[in-house]
Protein backbone atom coordinates (compact mmCIF):
# COMPACT_ATOMS: atom_id res chain seq x y z
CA UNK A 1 0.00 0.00 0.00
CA UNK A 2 2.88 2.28 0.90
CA UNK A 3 4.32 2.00 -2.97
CA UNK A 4 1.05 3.02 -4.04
CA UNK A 5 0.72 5.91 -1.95
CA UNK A 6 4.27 7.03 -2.58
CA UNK A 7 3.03 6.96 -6.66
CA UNK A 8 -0.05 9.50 -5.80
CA UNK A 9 2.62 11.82 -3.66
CA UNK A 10 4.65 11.66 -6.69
CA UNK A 11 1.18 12.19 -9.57
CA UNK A 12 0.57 14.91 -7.01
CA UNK A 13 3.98 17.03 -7.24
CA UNK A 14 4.09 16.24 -10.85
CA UNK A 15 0.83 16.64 -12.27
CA UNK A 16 -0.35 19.62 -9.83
CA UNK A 17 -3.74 19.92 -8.75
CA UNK A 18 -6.53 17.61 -10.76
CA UNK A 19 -10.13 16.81 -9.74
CA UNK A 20 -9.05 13.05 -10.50
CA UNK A 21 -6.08 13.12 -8.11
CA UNK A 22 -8.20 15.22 -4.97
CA UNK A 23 -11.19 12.66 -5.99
CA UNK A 24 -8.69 9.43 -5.32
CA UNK A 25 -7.01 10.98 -2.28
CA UNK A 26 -10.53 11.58 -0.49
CA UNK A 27 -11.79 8.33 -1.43
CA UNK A 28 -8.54 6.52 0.11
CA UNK A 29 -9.17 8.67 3.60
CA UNK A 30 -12.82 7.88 3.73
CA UNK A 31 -12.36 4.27 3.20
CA UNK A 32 -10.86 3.38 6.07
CA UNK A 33 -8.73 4.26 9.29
CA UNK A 34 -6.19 1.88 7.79
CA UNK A 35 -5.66 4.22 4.73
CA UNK A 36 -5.68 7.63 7.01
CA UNK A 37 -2.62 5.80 8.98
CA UNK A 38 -0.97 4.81 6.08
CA UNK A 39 -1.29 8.65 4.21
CA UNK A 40 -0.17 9.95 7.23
CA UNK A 41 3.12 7.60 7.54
CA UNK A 42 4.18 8.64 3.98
CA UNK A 43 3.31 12.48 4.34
CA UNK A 44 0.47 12.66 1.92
CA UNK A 45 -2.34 14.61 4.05
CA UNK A 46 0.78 17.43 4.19
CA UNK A 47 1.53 17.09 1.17
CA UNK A 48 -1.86 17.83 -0.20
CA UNK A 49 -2.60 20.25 2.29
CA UNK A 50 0.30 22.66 1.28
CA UNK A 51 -0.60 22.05 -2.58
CA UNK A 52 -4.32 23.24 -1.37
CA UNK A 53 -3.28 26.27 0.17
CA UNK A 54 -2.45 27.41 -2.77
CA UNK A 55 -6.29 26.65 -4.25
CA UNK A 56 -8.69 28.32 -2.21
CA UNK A 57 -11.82 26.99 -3.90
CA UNK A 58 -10.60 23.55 -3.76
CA UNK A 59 -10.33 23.87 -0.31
CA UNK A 60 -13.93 25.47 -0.04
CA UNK A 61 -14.96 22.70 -1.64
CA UNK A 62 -13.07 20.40 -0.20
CA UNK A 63 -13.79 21.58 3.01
CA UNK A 64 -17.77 21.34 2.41
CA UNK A 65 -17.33 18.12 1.20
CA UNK A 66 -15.71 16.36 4.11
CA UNK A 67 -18.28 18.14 6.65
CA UNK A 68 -21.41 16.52 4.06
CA UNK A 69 -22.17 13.20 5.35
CA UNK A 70 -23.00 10.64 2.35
CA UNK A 71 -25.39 7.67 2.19
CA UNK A 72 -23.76 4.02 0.83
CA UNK A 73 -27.23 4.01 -1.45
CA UNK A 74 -25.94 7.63 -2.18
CA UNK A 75 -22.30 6.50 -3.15
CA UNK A 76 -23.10 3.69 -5.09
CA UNK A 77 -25.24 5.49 -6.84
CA UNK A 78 -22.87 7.87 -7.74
CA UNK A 79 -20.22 4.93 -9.12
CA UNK A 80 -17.94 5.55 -5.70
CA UNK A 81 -17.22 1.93 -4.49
């Protein structure tokens, strides 16, 4: 898990700021306590958070998002599984 994390700090730095990357990263911390510990260990919730302070309405948005609880029949739904 570590190696894949590492690859999405790396698609982050490279590739700046895209919906697809933000979309993965928020999926992986919602998932499961597992995946927050992991992101943490390798520096990716910094990481991300010092690319986003440079993107206020992602971080609006962002910030909205994470305070919006959401249904499973919601998420699947939607295609996020």
């Amino acid at each position: 898990m570590r190696g894949k994390l590492e690859k999405r700090k790396t698609l982050a730095k490279d590739q700046g700021p895209r919906a697809e990357i933000w979309s993965v990263f928020i999926a992986i911390l919602r998932k499961s306590v597992r995946n927050l510990q992991a992101c943490t260990d390798v520096g990716l919730i910094e990481h991300v958070l010092v690319r986003l302070q440079r993107s206020e309405t992602v971080v609006a948005v962002l910030g909205t998002t994470s305070h919006h609880p959401v249904a499973n029949p919601e998420t699947n739904r939607r295609g996020y599984e």
